[in-house]
Protein backbone atom coordinates (compact mmCIF):
# COMPACT_ATOMS: atom_id res chain seq x y z
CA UNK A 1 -47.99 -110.38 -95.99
CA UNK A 2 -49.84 -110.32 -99.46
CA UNK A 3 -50.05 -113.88 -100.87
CA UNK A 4 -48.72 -112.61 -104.43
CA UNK A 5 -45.61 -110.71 -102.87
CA UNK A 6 -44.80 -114.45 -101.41
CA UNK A 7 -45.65 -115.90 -104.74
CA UNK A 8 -43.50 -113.81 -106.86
CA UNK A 9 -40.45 -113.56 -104.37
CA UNK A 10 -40.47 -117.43 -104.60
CA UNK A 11 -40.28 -117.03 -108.42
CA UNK A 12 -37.99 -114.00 -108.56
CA UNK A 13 -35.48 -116.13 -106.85
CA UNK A 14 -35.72 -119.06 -108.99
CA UNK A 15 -35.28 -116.82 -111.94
CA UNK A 16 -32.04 -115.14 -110.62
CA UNK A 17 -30.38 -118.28 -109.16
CA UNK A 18 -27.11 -118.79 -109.70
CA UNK A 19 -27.40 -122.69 -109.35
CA UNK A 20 -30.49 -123.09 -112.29
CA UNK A 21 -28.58 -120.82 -114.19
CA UNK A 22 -25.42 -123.59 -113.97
CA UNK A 23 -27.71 -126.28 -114.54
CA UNK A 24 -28.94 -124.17 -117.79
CA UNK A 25 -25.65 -123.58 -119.45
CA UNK A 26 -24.52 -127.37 -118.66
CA UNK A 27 -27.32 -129.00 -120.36
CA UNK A 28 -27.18 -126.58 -123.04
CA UNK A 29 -23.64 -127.30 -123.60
CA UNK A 30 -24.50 -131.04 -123.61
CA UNK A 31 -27.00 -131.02 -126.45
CA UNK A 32 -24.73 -128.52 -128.41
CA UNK A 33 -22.13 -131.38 -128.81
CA UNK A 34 -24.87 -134.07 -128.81
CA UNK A 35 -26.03 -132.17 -131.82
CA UNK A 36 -21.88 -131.31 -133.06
CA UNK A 37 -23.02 -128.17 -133.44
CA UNK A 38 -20.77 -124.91 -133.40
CA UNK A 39 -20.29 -122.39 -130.76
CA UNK A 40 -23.04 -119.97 -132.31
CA UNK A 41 -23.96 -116.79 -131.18
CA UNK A 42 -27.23 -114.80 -132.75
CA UNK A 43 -26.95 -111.27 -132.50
CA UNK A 44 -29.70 -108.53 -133.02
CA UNK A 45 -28.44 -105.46 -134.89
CA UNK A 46 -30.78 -101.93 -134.53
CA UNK A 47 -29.13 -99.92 -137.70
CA UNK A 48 -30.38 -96.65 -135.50
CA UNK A 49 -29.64 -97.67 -132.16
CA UNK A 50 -26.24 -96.25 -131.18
CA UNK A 51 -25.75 -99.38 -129.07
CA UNK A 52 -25.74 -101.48 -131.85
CA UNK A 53 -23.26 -99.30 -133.37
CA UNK A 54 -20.65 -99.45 -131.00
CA UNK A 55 -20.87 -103.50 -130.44
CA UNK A 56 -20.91 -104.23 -134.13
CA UNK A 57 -17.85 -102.32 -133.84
CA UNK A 58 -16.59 -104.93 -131.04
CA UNK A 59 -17.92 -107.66 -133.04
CA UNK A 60 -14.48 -108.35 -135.52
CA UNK A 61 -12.20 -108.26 -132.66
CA UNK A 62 -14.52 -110.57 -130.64
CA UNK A 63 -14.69 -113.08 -133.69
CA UNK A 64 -11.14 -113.26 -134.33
CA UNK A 65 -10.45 -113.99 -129.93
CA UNK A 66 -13.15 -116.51 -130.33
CA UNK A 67 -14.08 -119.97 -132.49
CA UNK A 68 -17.85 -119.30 -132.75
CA UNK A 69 -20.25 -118.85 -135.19
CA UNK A 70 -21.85 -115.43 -135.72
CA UNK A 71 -25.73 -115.38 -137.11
CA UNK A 72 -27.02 -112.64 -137.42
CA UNK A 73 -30.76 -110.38 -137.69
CA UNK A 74 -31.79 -106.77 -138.19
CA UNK A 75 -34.25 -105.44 -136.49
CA UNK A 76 -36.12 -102.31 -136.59
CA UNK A 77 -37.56 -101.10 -133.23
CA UNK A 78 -37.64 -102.66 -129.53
CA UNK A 79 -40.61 -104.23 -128.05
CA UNK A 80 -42.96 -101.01 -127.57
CA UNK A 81 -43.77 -102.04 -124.03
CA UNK A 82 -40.61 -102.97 -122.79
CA UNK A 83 -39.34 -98.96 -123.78
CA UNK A 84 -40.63 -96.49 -121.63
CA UNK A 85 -41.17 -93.32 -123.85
CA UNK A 86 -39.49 -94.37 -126.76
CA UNK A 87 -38.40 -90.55 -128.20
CA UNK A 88 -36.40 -90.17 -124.71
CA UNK A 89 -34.74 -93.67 -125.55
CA UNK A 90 -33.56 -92.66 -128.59
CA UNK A 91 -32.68 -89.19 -127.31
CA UNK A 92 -30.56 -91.12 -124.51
CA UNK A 93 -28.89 -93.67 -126.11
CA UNK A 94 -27.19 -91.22 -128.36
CA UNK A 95 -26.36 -88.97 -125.33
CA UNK A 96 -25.08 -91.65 -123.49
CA UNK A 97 -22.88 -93.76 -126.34
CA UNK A 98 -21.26 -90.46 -127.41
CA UNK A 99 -19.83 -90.15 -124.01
CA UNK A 100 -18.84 -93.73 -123.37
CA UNK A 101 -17.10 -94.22 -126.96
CA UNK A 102 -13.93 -92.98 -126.69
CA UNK A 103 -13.36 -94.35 -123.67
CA UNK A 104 -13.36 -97.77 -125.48
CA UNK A 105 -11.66 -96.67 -128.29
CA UNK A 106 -15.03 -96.48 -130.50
CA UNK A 107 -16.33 -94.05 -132.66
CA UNK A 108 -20.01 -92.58 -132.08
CA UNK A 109 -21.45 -89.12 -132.54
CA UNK A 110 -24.46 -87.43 -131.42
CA UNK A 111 -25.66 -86.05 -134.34
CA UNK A 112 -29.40 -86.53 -133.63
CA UNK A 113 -31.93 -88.57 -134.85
CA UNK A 114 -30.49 -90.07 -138.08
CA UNK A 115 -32.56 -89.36 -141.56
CA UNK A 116 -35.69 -91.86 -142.11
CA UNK A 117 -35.28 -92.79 -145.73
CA UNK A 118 -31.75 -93.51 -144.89
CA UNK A 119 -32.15 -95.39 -141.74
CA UNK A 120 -34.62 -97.40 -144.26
CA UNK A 121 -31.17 -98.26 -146.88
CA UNK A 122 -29.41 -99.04 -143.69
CA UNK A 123 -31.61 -101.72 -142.55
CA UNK A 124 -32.36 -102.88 -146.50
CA UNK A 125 -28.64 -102.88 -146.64
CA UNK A 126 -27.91 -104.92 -143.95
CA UNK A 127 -30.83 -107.49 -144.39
CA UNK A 128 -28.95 -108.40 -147.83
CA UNK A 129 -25.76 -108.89 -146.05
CA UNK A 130 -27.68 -110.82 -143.26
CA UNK A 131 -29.38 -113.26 -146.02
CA UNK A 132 -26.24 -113.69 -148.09
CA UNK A 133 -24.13 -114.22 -144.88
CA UNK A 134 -21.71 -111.37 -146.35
CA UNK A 135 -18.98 -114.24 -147.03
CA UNK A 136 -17.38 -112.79 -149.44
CA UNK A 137 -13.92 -111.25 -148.26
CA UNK A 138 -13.15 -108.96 -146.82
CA UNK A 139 -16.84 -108.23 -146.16
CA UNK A 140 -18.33 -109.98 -143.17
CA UNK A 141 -21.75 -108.33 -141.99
CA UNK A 142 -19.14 -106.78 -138.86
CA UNK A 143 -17.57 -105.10 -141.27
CA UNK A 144 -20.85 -104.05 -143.45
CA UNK A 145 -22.45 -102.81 -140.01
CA UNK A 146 -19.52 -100.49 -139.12
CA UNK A 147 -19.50 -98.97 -142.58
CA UNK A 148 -23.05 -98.80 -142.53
CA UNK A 149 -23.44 -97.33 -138.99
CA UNK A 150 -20.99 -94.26 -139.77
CA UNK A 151 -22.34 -93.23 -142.85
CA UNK A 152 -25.97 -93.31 -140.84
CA UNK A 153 -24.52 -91.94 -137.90
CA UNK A 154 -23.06 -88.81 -140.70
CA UNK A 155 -26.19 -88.47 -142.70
CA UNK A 156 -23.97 -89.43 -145.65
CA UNK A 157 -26.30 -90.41 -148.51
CA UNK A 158 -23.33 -90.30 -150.54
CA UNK A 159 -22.03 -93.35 -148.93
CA UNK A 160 -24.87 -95.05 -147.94
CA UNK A 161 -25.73 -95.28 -151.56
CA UNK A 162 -22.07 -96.57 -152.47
CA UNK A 163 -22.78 -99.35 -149.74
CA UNK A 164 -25.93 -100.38 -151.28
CA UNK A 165 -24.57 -100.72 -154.91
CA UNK A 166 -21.70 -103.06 -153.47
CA UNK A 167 -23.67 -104.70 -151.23
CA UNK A 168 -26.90 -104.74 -152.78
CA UNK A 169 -30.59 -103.99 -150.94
CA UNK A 170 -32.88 -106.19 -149.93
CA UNK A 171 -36.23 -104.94 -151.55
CA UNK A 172 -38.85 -103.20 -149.38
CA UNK A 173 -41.37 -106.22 -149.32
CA UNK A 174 -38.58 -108.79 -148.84
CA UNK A 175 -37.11 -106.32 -145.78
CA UNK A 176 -40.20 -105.84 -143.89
CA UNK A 177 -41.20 -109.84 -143.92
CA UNK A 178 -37.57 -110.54 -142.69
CA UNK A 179 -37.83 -107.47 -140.06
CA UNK A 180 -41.12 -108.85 -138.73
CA UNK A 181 -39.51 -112.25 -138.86
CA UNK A 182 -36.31 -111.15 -136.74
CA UNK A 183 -38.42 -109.40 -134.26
CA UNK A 184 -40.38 -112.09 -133.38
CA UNK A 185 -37.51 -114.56 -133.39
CA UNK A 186 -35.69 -111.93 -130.74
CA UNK A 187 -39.72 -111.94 -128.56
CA UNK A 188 -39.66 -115.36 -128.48
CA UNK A 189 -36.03 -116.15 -127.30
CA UNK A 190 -36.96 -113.84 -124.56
CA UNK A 191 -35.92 -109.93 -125.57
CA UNK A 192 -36.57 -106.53 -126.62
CA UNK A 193 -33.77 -104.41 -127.30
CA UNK A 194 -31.05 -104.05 -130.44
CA UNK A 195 -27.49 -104.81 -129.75
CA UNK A 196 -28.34 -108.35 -127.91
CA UNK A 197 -25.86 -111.19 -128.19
CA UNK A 198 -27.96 -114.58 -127.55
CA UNK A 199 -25.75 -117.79 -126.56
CA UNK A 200 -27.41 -120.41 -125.45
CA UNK A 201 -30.25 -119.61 -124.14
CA UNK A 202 -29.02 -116.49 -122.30
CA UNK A 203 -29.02 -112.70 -123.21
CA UNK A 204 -25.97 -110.24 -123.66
CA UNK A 205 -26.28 -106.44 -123.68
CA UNK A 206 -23.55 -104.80 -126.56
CA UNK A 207 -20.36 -104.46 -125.20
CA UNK A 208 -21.85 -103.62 -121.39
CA UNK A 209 -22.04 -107.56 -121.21
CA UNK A 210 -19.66 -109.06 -123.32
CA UNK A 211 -17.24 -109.80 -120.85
CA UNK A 212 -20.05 -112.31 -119.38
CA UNK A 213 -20.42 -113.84 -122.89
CA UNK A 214 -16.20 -114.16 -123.20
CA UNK A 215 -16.21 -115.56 -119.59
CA UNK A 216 -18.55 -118.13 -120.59
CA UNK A 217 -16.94 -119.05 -123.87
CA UNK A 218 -13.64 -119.46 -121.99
CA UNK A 219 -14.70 -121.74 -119.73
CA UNK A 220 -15.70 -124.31 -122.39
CA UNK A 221 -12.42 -123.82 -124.53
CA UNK A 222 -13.99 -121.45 -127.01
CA UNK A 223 -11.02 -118.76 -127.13
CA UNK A 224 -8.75 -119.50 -130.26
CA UNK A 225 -5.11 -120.44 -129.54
CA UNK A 226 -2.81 -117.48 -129.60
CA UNK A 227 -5.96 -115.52 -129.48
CA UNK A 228 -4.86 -112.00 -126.91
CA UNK A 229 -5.97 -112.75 -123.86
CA UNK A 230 -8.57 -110.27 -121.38
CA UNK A 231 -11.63 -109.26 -122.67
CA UNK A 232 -11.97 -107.95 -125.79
CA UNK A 233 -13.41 -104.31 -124.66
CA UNK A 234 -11.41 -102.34 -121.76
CA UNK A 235 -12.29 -99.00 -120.75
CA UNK A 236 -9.54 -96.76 -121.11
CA UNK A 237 -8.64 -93.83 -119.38
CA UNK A 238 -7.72 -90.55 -120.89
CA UNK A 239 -3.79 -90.66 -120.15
CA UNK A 240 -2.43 -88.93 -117.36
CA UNK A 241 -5.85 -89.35 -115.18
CA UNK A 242 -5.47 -91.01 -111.96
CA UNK A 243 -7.56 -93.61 -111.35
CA UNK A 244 -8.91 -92.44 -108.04
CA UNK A 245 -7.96 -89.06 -106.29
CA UNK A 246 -8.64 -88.17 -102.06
CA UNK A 247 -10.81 -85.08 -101.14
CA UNK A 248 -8.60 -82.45 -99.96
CA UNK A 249 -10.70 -79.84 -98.02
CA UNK A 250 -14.63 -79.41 -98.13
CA UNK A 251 -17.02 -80.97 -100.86
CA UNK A 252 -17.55 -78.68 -103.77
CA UNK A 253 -19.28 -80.76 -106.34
CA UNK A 254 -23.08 -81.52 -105.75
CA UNK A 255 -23.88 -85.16 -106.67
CA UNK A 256 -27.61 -86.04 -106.65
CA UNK A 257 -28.50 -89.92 -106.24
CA UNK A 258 -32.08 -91.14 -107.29
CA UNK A 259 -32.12 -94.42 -106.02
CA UNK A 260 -36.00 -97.07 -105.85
CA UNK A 261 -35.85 -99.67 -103.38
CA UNK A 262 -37.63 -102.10 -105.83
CA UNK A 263 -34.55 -101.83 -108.43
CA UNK A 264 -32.44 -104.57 -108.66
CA UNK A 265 -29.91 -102.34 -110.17
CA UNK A 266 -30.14 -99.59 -107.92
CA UNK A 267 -29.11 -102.48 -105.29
CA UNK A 268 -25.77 -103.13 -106.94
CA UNK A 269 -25.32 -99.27 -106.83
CA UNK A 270 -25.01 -98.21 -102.93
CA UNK A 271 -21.56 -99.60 -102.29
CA UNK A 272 -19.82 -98.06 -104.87
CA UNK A 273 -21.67 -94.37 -104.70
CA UNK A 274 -21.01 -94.47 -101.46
CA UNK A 275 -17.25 -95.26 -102.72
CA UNK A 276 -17.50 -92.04 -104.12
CA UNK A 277 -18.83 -89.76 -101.40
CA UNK A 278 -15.56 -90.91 -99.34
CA UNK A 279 -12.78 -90.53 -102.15
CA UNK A 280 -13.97 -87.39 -103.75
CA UNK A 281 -14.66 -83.52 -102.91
CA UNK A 282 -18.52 -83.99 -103.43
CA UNK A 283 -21.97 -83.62 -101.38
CA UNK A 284 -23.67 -86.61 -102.04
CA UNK A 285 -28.21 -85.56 -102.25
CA UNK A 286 -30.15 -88.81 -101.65
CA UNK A 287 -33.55 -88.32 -103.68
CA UNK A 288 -35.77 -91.75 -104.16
CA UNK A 289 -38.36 -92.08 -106.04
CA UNK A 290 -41.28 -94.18 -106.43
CA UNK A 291 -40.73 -97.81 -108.90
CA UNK A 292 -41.72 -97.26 -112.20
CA UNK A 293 -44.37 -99.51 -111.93
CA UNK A 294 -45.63 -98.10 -108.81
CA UNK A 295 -45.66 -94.64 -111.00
CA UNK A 296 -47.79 -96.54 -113.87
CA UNK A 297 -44.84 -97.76 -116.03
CA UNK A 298 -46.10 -100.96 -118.03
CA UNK A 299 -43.16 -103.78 -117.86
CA UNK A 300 -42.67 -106.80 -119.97
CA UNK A 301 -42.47 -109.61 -118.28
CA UNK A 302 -39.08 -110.64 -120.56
CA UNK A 303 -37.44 -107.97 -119.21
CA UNK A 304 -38.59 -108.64 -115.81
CA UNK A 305 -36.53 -112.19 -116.37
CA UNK A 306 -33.46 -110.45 -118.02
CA UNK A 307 -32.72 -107.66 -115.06
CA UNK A 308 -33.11 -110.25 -112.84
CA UNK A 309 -30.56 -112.45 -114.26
CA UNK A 310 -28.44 -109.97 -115.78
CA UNK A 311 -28.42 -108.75 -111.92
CA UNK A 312 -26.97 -111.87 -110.54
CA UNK A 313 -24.51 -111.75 -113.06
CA UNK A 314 -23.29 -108.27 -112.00
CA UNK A 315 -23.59 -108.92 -108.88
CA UNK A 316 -21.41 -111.87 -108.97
CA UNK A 317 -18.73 -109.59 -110.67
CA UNK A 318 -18.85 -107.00 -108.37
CA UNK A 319 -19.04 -108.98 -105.00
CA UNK A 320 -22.19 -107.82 -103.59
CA UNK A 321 -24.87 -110.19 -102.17
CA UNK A 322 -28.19 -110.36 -104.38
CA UNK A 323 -30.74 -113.20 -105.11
CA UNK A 324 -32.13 -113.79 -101.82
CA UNK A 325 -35.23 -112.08 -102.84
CA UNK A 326 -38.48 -110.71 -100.73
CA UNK A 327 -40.08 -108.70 -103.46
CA UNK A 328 -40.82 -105.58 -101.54
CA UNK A 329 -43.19 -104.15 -104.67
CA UNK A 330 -46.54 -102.22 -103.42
CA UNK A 331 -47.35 -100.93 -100.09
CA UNK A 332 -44.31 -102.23 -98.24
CA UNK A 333 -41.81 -99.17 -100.49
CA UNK A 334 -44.51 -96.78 -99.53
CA UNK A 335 -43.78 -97.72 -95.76
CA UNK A 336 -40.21 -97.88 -96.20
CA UNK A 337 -40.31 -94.08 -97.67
CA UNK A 338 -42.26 -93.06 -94.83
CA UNK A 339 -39.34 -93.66 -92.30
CA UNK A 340 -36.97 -91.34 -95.23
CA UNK A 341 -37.16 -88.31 -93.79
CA UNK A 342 -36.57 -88.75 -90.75
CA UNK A 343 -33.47 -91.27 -91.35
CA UNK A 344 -32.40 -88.69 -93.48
CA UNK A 345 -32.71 -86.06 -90.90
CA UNK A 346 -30.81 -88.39 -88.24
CA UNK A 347 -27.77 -88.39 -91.06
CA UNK A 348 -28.48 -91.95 -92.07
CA UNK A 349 -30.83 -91.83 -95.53
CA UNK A 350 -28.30 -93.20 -97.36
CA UNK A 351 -27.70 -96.37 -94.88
CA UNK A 352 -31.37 -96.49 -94.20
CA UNK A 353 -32.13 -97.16 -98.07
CA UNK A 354 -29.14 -99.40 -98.05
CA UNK A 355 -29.83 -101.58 -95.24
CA UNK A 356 -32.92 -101.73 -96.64
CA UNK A 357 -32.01 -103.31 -100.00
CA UNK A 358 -29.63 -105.99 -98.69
CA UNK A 359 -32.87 -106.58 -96.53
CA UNK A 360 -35.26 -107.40 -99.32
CA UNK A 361 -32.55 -108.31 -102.72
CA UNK A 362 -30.24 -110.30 -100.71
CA UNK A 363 -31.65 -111.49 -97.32
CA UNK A 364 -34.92 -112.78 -97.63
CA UNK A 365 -36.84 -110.04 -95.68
CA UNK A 366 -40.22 -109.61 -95.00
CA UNK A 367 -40.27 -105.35 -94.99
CA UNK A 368 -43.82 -105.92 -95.01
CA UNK A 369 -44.09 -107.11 -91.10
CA UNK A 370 -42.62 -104.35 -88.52
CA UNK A 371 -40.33 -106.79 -87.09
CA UNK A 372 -38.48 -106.71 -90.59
CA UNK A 373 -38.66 -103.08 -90.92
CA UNK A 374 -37.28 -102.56 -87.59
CA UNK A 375 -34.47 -105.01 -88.29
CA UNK A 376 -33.72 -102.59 -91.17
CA UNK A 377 -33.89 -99.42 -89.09
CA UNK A 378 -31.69 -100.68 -86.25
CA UNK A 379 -29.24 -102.52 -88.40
CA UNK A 380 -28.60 -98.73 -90.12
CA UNK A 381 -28.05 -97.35 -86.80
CA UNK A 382 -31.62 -95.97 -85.93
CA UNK A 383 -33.71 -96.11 -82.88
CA UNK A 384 -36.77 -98.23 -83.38
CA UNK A 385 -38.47 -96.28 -80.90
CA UNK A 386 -38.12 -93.16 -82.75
CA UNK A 387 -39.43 -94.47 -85.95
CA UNK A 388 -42.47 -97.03 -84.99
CA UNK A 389 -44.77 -93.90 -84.94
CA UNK A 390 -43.67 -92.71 -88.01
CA UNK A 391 -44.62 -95.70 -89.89
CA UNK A 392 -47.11 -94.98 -92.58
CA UNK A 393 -47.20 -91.58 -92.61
CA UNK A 394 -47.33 -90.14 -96.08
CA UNK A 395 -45.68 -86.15 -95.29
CA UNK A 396 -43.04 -87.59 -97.81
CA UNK A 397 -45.14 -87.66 -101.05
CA UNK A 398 -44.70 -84.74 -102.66
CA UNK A 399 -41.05 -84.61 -101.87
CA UNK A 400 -40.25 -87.76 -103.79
CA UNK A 401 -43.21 -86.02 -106.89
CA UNK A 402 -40.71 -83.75 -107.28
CA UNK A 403 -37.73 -86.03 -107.12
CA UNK A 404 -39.27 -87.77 -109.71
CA UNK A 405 -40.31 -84.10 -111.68
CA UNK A 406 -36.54 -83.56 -111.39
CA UNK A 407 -35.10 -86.39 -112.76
CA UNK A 408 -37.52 -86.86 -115.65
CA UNK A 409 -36.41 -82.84 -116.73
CA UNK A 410 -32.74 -84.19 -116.24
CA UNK A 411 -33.51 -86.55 -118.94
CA UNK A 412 -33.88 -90.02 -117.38
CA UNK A 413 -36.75 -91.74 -116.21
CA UNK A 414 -35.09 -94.88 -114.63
CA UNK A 415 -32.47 -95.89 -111.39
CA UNK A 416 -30.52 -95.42 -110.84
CA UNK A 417 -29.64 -91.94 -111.64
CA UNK A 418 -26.52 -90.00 -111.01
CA UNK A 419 -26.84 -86.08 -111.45
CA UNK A 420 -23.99 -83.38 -111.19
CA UNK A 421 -26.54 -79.95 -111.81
CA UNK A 422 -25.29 -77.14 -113.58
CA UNK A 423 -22.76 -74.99 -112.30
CA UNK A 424 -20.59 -71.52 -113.71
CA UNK A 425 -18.13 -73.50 -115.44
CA UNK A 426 -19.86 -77.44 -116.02
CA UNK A 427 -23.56 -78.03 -117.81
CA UNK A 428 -25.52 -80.28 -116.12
CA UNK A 429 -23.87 -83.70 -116.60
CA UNK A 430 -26.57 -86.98 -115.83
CA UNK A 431 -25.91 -90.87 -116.00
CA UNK A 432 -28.34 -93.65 -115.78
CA UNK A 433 -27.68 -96.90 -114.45
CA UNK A 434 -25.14 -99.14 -112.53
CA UNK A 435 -23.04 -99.57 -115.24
CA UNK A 436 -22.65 -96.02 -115.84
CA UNK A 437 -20.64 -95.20 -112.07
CA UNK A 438 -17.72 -95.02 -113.38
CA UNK A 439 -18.84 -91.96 -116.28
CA UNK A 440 -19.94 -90.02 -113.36
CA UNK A 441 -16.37 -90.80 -112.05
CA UNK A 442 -15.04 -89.39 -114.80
CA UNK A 443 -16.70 -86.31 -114.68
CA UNK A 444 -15.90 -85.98 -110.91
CA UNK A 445 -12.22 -86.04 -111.33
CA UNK A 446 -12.77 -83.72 -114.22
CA UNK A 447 -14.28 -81.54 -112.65
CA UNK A 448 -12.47 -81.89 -109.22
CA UNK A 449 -9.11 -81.31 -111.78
């Protein structure tokens, strides 16, 4: 086994333990009231990033469940390495928040890429209201950010411009020393994205993760009295749609899963795809690819830390085993995909690739050593005897090139993906990530009627 695979499992599972993390958020809270300070939560706002338009949207009702203090900073771009591709980002994000908003009871549009000069008002805008604290009521910077986000997201110069005289502008000097100032503020708490919530020394993605940030706050008495209770974000669905409906006859809807063994996310995915496959009409395709890294995608090491912990977090929530960790990053992926085919051929891909996960993210398994890759093979139903000489052999290769050619034209270059291809009545409809299961169970039942 390499020496640095050991190395950084052994630090892979400090950073996503459950226990440090405790030990974190108690000492924390001990010098907060050592210091009588507020509950105060920094939070990065991306005028241009559709994320950060639907949680300043969540913001007011989030302030008025919760006694905290709200600080917060504009930004102007991620960290360039931690965005892969930063045109199919943008290109993404507004696919992907038009979708999700109404289920939340938001308002976003995909209207493309918004106009430069008045993305720049936008951020000069909301720098003013971030220096003056917008304290003057009924104007809080929520409130500012909202109004400023739709007449962005509308290309309405119009309004933008009645914003700025009521607001007021930061000038373009004064903006780009605060930008630069925010930025590095958010690098050196440990991020890289728009729409983060930072509490105490931990990260919060829009209103994907405020529900962890609520939890938190109500286990140290944060929640004002009479506040509502339950989170402050709950996806609705569209009325009359059951929650879950049981295939009647043969599958009829094509679902394609591209799933990387060295994903964290793509762990917490298995058990509830699989979900799927049983309680709808569908044909479930199991296409892996390679890691991103592996295929020559630069990572920063902050958001190395933050999947990792925002993983455990998930995980937690959703019951599934992670943490354990036996980083399975290099050659030993390449030797799990060689035994792919064949599972796959046998009927058992799809427990193959899962067996093999709760191997390496949850039970401390060296899939480096053939004793731990046989453990995984037998323990998803395989003969051992069958497989050892297959080991190694690299007939798979350019199957999983053009797994990866196929997602990438799909629009998403990360895992896990979730495609339902094009068919005479539906365009092609594609999600990316864990938290995004339940959109592609959306579209299922839509399309299943």
């Amino acid at each position: 086994m390499p020496i640095a695979n050991a190395i950084r499992s052994i630090f892979m599972r400090r950073i996503a333990d459950p226990r440090l993390r405790e030990q974190r958020r108690v000492a924390a809270e001990a010098k907060r009231r050592k210091d009588a300070r507020p509950h105060e939560v920094l939070y990065f706002h991306q005028p241009d990033d559709p994320y950060s338009h639907l949680a300043a949207q969540a913001l007011r009702p989030f302030l008025d469940r919760y006694d905290v203090r709200l600080r917060a900073h504009v930004v102007d771009k991620p960290t360039p390495i931690a965005i892969h591709e930063q045109a199919l980002w943008d290109a993404w994000a507004r696919r992907e928040c038009a979708a999700m908003a109404p289920f939340y009871g938001l308002r976003y549009a995909d209207r493309g890429a918004p106009n430069v000069a008045l993305t720049d008002l936008a951020r000069r805008i909301l720098l003013r209201a971030e220096e003056t604290g917008a304290r003057v009521a009924p104007y809080t910077f929520p409130e500012i950010a909202v109004a400023v986000g739709e007449a962005l997201n509308a290309g309405d110069a119009a309004r933008m411009k009645s914003l700025s005289g009521k607001h007021g502008a930061a000038d373009t000097t004064a903006a780009r020393n605060r930008l630069d100032a925010n930025f590095a503020l958010r690098h050196r708490l440990g991020h890289y994205l728009g729409a983060m919530l930072f509490y105490e020394g931990e990260w919060y993605w829009g209103i994907d993760r405020l529900h962890h940030l609520e939890a938190r706050l109500d286990t140290l008495g944060a929640r004002r009295a009479g506040a509502p209770a339950g989170p402050t974000l709950e996806k609705r669905r569209p009325e009359g749609r059951p929650s879950m409906r049981r295939p009647e006859g043969r599958p009829t809807i094509k679902l394609e899963f591209f799933p990387s063994l060295r994903s964290p996310y793509t762990h917490l995915s298995y058990t509830r795809v699989a979900d799927l496959a049983q309680r709808y009409p569908i044909d479930l395709v199991v296409r892996p690819v390679l890691p991103m890294m592996m295929r020559g995608v630069k990572a920063d090491r902050r958001k190395g830390v933050y999947i990792l912990q925002d993983t455990m977090r998930e995980a937690e929530r959703l019951g599934i085993p992670f943490g354990n960790i036996w980083d399975p990053f290099g050659d030993p992926v390449r030797r799990a995909y060689s035994l792919f085919p064949w599972a796959r051929d046998r009927g058992k891909g799809f427990e193959y690739l899962h067996q093999y996960s709760l191997a390496v993210w949850s039970e401390r398994v060296n899939a480096w050593s053939l004793d731990g890759l046989k453990q995984i093979v037998e323990r998803a139903g395989l003969s051992w005897d069958e497989a050892k000489p297959l080991v190694d052999n690299r007939d798979w290769e350019d199957e999983f090139e053009h797994n990866v050619s196929d997602m990438l034209a799909a629009g998403s270059w990360g895992v896990p993906t979730l495609r339902l291809p094009p068919s005479d009545r539906h365009p092609e409809f594609t999600v990316w990530g864990q938290d995004r299961i339940w959109l592609v169970e959306e579209e299922i039942m839509r399309r299943s009627g």
